[in-house]
N, C-alpha and C. Protein backbone atom coordinates (compact mmCIF):
# COMPACT_ATOMS: atom_id res chain seq x y z
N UNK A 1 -11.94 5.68 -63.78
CA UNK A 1 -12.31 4.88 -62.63
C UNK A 1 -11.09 4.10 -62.14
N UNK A 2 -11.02 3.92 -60.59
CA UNK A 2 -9.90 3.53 -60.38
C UNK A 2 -9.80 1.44 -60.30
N UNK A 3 -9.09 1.00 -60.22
CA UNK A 3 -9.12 -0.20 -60.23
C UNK A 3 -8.59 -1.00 -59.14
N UNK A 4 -9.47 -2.03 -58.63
CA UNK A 4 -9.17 -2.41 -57.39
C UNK A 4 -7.68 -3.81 -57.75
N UNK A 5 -6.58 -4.46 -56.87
CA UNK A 5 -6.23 -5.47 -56.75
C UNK A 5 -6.88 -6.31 -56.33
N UNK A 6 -6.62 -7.97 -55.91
CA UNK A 6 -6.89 -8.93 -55.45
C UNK A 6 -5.81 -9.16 -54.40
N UNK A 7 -4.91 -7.98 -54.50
CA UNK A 7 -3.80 -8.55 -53.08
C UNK A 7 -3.31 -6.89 -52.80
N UNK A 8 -2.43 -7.15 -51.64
CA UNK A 8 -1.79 -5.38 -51.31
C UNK A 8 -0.75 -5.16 -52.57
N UNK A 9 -0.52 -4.21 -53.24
CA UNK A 9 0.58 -3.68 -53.70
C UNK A 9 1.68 -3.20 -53.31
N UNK A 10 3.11 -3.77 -53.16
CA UNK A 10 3.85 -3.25 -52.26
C UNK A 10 4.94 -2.76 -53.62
N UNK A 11 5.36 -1.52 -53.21
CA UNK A 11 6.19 -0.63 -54.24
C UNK A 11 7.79 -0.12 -53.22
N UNK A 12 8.61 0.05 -54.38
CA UNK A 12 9.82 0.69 -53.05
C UNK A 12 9.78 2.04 -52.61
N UNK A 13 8.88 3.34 -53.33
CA UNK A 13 9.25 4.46 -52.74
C UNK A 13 7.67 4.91 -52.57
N UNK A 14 7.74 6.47 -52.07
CA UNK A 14 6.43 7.07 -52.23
C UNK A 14 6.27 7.88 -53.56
N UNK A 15 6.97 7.88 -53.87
CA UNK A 15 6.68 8.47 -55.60
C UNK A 15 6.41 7.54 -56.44
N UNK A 16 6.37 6.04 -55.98
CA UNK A 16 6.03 4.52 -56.62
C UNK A 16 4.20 4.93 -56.74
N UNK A 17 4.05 5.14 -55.10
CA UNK A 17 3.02 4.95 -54.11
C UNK A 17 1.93 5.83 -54.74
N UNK A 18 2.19 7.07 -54.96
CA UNK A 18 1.86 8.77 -55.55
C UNK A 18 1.42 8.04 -57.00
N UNK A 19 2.31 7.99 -57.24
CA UNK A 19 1.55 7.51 -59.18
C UNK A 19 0.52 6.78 -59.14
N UNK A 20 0.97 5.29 -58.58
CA UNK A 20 -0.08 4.12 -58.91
C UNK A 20 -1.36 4.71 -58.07
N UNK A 21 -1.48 5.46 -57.16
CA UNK A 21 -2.63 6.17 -56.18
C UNK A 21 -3.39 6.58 -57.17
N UNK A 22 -3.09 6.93 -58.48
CA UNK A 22 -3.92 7.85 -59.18
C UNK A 22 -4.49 6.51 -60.25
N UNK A 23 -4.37 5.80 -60.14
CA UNK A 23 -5.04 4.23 -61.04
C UNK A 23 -5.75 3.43 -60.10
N UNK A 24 -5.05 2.80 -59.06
CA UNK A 24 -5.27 1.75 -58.58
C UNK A 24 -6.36 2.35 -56.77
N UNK A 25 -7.19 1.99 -56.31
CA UNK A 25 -7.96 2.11 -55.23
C UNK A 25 -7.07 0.93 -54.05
N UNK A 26 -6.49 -0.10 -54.42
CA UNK A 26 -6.01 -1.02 -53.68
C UNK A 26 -5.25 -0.17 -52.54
N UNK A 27 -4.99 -1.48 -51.62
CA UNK A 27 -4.01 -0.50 -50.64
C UNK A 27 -2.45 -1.03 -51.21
N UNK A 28 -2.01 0.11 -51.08
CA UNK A 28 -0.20 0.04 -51.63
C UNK A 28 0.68 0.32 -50.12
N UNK A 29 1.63 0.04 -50.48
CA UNK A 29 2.60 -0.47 -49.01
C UNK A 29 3.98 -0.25 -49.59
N UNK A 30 4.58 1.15 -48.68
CA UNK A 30 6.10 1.50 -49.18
C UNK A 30 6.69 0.64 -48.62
N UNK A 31 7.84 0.27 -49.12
CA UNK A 31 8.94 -0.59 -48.03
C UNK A 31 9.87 0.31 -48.00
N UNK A 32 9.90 1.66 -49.03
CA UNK A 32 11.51 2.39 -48.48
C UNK A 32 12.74 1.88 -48.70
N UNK A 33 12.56 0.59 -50.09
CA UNK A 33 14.06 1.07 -50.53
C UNK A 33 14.72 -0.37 -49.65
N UNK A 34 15.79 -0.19 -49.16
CA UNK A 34 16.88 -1.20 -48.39
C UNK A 34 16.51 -0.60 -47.12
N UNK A 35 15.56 0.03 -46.43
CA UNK A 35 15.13 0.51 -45.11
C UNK A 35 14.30 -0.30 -45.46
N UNK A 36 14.09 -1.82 -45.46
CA UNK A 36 12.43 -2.55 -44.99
C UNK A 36 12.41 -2.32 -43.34
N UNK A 37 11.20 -1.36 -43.09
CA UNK A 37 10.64 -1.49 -41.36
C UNK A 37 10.47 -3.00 -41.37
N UNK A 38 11.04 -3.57 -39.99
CA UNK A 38 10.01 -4.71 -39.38
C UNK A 38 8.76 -4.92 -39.33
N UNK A 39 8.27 -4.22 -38.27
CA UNK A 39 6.70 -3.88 -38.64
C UNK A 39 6.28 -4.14 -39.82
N UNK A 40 6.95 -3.31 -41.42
CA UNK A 40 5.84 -3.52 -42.32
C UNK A 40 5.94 -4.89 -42.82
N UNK A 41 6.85 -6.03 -42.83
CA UNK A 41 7.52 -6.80 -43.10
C UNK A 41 6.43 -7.38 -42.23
N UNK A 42 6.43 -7.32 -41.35
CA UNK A 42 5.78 -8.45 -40.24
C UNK A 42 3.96 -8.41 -40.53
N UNK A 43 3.80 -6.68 -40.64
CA UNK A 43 2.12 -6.41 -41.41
C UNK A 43 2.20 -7.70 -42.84
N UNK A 44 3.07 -7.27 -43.25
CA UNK A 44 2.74 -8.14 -44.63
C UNK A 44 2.99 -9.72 -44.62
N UNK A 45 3.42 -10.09 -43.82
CA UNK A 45 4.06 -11.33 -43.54
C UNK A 45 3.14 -12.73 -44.94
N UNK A 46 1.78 -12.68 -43.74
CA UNK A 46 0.77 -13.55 -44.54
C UNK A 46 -0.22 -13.00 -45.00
N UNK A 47 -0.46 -12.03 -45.82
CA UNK A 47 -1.23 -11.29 -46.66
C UNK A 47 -0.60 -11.28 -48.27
N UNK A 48 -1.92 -11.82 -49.56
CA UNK A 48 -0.85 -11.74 -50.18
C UNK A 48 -0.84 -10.79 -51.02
N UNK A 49 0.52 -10.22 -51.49
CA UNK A 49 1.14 -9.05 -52.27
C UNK A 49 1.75 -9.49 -54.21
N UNK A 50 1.52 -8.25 -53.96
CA UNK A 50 2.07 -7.90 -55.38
C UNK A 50 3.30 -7.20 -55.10
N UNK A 51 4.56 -7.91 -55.84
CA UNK A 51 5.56 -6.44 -55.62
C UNK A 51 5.94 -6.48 -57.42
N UNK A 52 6.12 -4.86 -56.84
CA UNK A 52 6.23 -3.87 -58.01
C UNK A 52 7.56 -3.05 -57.88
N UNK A 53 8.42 -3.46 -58.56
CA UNK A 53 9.97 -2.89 -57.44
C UNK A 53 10.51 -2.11 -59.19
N UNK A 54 11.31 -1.29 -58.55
CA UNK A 54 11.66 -0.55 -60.24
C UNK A 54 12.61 -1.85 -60.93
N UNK A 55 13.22 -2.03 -62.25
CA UNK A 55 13.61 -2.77 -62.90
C UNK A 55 15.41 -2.55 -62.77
N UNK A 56 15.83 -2.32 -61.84
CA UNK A 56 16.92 -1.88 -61.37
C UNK A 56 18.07 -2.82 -60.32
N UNK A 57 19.20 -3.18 -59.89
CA UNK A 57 19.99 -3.55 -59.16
C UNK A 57 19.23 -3.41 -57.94
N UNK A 58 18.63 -2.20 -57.32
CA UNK A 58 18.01 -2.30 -55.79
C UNK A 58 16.63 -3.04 -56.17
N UNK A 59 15.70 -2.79 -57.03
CA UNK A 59 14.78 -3.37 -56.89
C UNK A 59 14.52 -4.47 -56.92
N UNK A 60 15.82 -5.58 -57.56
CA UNK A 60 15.90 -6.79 -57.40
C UNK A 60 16.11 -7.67 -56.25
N UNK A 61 16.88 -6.22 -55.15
CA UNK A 61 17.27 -6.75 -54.16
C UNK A 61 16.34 -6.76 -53.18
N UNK A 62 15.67 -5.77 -53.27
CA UNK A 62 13.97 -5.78 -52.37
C UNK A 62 13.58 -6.81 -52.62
N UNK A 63 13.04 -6.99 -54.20
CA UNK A 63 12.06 -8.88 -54.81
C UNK A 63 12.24 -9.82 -54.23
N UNK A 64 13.83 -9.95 -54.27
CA UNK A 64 14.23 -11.22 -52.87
C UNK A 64 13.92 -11.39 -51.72
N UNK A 65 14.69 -9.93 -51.61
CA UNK A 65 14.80 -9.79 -49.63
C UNK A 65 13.01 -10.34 -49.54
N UNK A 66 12.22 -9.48 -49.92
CA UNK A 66 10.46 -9.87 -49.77
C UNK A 66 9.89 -11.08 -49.94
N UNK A 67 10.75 -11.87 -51.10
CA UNK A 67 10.40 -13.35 -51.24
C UNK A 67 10.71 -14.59 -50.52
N UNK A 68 12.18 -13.93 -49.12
CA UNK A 68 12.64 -14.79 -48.66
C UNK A 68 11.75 -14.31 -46.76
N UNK A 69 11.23 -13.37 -46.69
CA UNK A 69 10.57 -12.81 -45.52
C UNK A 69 8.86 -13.21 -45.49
N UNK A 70 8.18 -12.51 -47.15
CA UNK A 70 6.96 -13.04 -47.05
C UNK A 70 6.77 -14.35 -47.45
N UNK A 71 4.96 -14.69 -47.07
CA UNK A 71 4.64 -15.82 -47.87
C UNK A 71 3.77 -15.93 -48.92
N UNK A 72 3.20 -15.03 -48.99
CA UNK A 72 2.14 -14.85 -50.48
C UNK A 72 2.43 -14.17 -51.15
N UNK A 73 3.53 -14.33 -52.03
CA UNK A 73 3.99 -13.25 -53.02
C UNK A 73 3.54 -13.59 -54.53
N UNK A 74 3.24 -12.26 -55.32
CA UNK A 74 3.27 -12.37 -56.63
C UNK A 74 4.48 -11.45 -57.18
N UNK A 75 5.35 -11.95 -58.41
CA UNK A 75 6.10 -11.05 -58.45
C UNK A 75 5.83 -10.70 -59.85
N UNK A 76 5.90 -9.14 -60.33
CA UNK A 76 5.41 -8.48 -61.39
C UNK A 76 6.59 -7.96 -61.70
N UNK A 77 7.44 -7.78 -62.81
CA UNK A 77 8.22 -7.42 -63.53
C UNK A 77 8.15 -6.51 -64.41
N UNK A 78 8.34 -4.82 -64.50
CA UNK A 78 7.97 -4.14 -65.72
C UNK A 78 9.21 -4.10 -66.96
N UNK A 79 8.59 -4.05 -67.98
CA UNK A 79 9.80 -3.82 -68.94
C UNK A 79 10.51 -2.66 -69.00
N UNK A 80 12.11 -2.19 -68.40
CA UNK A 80 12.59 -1.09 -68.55
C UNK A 80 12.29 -0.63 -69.42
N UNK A 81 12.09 -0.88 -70.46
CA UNK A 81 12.28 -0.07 -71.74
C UNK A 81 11.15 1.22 -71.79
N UNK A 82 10.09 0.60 -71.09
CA UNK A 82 8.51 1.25 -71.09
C UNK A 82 9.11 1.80 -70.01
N UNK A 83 10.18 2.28 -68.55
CA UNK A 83 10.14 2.52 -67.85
C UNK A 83 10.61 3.97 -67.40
N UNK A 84 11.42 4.92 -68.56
CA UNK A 84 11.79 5.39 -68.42
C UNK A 84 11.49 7.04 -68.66
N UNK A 85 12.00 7.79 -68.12
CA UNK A 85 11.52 9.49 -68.08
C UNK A 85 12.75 10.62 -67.80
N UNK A 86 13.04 10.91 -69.06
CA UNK A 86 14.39 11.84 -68.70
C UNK A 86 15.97 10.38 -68.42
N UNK A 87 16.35 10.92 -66.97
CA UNK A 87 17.27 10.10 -66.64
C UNK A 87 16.87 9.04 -65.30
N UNK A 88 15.51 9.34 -65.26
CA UNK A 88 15.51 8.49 -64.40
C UNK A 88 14.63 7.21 -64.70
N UNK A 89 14.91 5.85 -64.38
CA UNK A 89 14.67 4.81 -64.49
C UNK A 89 13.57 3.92 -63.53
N UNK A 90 12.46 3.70 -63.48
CA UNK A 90 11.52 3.33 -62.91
C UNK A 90 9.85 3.11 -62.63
N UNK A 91 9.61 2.45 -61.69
CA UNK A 91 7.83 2.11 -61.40
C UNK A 91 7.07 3.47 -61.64
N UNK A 92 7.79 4.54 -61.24
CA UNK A 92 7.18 5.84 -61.26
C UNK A 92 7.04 6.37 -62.54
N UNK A 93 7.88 5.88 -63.40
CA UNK A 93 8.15 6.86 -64.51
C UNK A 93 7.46 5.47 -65.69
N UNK A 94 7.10 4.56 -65.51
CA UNK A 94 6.10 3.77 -66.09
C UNK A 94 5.14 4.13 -66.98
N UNK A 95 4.89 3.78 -68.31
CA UNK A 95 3.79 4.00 -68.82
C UNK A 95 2.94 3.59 -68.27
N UNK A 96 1.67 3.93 -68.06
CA UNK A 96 0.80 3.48 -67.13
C UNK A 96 -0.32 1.99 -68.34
N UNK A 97 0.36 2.34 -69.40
CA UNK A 97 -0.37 0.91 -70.67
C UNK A 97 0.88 0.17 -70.20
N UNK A 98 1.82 -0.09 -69.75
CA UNK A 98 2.85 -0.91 -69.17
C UNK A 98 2.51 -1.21 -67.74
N UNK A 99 2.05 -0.28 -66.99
CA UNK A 99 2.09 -0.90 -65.46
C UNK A 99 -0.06 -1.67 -65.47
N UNK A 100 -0.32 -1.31 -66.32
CA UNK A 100 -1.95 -2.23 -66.33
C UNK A 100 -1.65 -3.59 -67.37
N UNK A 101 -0.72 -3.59 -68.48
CA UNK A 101 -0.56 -5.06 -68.78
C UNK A 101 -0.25 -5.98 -67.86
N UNK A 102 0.85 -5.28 -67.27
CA UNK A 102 1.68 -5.91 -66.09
C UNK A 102 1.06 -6.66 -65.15
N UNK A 103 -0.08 -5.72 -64.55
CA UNK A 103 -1.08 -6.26 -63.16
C UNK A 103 -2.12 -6.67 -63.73
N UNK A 104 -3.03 -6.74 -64.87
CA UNK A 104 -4.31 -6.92 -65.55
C UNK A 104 -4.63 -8.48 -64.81
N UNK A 105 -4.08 -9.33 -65.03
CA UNK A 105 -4.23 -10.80 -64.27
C UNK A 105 -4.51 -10.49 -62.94
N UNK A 106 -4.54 -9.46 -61.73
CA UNK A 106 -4.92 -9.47 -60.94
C UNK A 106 -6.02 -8.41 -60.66
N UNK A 107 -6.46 -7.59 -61.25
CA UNK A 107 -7.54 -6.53 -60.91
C UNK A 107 -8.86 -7.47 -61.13
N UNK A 108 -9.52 -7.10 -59.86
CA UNK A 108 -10.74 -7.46 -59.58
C UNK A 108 -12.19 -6.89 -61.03
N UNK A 109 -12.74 -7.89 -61.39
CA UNK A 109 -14.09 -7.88 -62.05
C UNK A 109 -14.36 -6.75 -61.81
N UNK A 110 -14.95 -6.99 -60.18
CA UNK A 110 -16.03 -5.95 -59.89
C UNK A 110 -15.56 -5.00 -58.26
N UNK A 111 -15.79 -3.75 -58.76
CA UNK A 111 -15.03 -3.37 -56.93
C UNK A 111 -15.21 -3.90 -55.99
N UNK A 112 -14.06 -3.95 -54.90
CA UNK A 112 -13.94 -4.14 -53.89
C UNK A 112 -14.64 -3.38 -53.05
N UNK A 113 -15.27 -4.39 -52.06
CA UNK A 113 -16.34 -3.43 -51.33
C UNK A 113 -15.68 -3.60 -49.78
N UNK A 114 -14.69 -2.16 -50.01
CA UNK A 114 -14.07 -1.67 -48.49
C UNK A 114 -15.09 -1.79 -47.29
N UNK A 115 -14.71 -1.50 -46.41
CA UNK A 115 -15.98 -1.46 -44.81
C UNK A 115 -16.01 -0.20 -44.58
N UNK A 116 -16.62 0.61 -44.02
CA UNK A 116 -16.80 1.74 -43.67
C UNK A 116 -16.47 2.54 -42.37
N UNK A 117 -15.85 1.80 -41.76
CA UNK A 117 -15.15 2.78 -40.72
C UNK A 117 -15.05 4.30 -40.30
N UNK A 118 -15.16 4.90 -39.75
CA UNK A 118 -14.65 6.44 -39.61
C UNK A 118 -13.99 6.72 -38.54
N UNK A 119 -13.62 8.21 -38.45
CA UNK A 119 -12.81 8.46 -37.33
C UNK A 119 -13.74 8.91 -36.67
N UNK A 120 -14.85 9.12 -37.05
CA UNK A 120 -15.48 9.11 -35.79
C UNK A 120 -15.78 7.97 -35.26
N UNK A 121 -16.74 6.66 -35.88
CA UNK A 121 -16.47 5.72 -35.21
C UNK A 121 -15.79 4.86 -34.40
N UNK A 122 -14.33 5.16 -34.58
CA UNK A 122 -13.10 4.78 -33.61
C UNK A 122 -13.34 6.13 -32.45
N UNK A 123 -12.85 7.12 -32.62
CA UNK A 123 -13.31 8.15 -31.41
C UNK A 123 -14.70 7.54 -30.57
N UNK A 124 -15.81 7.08 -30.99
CA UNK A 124 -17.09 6.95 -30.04
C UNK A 124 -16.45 5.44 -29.24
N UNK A 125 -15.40 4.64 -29.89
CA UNK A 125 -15.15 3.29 -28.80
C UNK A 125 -13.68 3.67 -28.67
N UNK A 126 -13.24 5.33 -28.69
CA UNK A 126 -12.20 5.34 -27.50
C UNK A 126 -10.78 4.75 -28.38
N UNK A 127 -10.51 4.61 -29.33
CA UNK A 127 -9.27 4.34 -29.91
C UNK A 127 -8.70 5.40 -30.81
N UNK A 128 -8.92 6.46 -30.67
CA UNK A 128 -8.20 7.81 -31.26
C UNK A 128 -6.98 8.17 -30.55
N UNK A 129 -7.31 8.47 -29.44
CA UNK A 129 -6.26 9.12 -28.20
C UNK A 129 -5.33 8.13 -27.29
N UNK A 130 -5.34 7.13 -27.62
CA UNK A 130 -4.72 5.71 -26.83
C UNK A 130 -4.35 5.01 -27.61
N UNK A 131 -2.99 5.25 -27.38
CA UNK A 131 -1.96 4.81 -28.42
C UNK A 131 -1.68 3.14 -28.04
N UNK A 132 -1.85 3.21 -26.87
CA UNK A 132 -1.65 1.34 -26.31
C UNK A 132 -3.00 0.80 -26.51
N UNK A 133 -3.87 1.16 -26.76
CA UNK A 133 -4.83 0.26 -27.09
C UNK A 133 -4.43 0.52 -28.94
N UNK A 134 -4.34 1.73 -29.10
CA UNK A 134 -4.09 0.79 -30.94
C UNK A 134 -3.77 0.11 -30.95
N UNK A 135 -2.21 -0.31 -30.37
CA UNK A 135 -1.12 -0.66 -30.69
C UNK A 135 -1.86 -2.27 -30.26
N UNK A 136 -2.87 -2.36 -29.55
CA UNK A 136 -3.12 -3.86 -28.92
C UNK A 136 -3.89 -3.96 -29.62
N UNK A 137 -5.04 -3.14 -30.46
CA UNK A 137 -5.69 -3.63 -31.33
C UNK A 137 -5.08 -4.06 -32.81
N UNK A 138 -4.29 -3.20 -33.25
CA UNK A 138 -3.23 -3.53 -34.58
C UNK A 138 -2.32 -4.93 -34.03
N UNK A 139 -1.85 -5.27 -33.22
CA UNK A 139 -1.31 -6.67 -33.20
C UNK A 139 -2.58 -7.58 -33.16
N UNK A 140 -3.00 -7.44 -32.44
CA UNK A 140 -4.73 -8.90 -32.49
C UNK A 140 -4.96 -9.11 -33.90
N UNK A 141 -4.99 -7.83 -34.42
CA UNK A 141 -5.87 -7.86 -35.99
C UNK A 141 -4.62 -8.47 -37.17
N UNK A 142 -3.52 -7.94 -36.39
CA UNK A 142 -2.07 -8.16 -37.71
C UNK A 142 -2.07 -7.45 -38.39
N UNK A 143 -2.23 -5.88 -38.20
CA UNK A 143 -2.82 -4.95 -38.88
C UNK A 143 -0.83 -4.15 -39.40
N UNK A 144 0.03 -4.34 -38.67
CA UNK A 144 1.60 -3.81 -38.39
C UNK A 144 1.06 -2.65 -37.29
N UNK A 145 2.27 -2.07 -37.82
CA UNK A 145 2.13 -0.64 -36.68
C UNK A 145 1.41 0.17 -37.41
N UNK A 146 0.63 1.51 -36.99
CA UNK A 146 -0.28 2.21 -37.42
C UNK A 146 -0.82 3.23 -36.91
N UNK A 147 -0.48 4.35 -37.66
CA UNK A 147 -1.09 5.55 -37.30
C UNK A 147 -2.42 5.49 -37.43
N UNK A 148 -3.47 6.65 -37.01
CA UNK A 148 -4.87 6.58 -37.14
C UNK A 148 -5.09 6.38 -38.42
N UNK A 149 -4.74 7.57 -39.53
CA UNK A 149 -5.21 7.38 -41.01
C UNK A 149 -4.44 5.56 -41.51
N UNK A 150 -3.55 5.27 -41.09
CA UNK A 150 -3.27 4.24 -41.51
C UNK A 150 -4.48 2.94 -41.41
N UNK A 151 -4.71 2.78 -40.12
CA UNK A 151 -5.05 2.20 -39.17
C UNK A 151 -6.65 2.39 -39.85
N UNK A 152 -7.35 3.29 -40.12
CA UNK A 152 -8.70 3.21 -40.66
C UNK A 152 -8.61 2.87 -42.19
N UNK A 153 -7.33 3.09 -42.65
CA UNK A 153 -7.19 2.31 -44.53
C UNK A 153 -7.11 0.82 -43.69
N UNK A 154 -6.72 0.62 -43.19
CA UNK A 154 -6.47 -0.93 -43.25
C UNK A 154 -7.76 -1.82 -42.68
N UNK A 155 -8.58 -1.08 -41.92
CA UNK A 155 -9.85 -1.75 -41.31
C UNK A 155 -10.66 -1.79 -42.15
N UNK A 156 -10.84 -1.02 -43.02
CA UNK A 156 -11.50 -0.95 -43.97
C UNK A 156 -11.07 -1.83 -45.03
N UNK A 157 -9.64 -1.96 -45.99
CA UNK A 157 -9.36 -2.56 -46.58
C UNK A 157 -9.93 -4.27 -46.22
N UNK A 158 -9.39 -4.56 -44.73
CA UNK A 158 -9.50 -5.64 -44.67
C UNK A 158 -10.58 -6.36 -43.87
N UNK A 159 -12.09 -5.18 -44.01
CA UNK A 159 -13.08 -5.15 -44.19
C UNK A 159 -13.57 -5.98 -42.62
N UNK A 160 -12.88 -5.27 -41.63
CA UNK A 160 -12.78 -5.59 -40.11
C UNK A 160 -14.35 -4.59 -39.94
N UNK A 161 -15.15 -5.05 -39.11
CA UNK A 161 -16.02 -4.58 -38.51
C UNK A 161 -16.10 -4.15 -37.37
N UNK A 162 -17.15 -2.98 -36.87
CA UNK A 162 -16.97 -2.06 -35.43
C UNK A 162 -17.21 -3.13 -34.38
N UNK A 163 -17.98 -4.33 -34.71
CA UNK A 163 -18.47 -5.02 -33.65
C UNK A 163 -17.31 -5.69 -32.80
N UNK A 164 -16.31 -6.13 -34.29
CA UNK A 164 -14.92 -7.20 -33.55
C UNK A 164 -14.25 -6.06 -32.64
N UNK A 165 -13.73 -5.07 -33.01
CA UNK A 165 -13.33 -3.67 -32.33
C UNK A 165 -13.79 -3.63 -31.70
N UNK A 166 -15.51 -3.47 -31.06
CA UNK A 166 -15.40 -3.97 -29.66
C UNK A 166 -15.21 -4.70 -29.01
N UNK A 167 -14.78 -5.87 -29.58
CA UNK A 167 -14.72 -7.09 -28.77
C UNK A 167 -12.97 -6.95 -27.97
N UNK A 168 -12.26 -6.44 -29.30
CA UNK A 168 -11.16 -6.16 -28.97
C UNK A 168 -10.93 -5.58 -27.31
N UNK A 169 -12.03 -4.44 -27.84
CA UNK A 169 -11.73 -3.61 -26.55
C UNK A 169 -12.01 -4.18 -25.43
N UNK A 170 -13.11 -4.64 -25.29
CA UNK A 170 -13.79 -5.23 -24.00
C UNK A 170 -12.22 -6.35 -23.46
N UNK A 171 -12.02 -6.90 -24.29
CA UNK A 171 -10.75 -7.87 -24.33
C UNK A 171 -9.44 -6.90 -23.19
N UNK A 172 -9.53 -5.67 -24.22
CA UNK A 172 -8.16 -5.37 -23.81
C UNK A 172 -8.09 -4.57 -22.01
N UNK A 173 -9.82 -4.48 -22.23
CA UNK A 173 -9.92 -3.45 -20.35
C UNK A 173 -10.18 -4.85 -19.42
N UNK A 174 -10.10 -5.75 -19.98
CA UNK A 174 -10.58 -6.97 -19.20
C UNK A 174 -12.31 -7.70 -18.66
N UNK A 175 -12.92 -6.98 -19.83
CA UNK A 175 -14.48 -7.38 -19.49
C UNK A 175 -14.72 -8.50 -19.97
């Protein structure tokens, strides 16, 4: 069974992203390393996170850079020693009895009860094919930038309802 957080998980790569996917149900958030997007930086701004950065020279430098940009940070530290696989060094290559000591202080009791959204439900109020109304609904909400699949993890995550989405809309055609 997978296990929910109490905050987003933000990791540096997608092979961070790929592993912990197979434990954790939370939503996880690449930053890509020394490429932090704005956008995701700005999505995450006041939401609060977990970072999970490998135990390495760059990943220290992400912990910062993130601690001096966001404001709700937790910072989680794994022990290299548990971290390693072959020659490579990291979150990915984690024992996974190392990356659940690590976060155990934050996994939720009892699941998180996501919202239910679909793509069809966005298609019936018209936000599939109109990229400027996402884009006006993802800033209102503080959602960052967002593709559709993105964009329905995050409504859901952050348990936004169809009703405010319309309100959005009515907002954004001027009713």
């Amino acid at each position: 069974m997978k296990r929910y957080l109490n905050a987003i998980l933000v990791v540096e790569g997608k092979a961070d992203k790929a592993y912990l996917a197979n434990y954790f149900a939370s939503e996880i958030v690449v930053v890509n390393g020394y490429e932090m997007a704005k956008p995701t930086l700005d999505y995450l701004k006041d939401k609060q996170v977990i970072v999970l950065t490998d135990p390495d020279e760059a990943g220290q430098w992400i912990r910062q850079k993130l601690n001096r940009e966001l404001n709700k940070v937790i910072n989680v530290e794994v022990d290299s020693k548990q971290c390693i696989r072959g020659f490579k060094k990291g979150v990915a290559e984690c024992t996974i009895a190392e990356i659940f000591k690590k976060l155990q202080p934050y996994i939720l009791k009892e699941p998180y009860k996501e919202g239910k959204i679909t793509t069809a439900d966005l298609q019936k109020i018209g936000l599939i094919n109109d990229v400027e109304l996402r884009t006006f609904v993802c800033q209102k909400l503080h959602l960052g930038r967002c593709n559709l699949k993105q964009l329905i993890k995050r409504l859901n995550y952050h348990r936004i309802q169809l009703e405010e989405l319309q309100k959005l809309i009515k907002e954004y055609h001027g009713n």
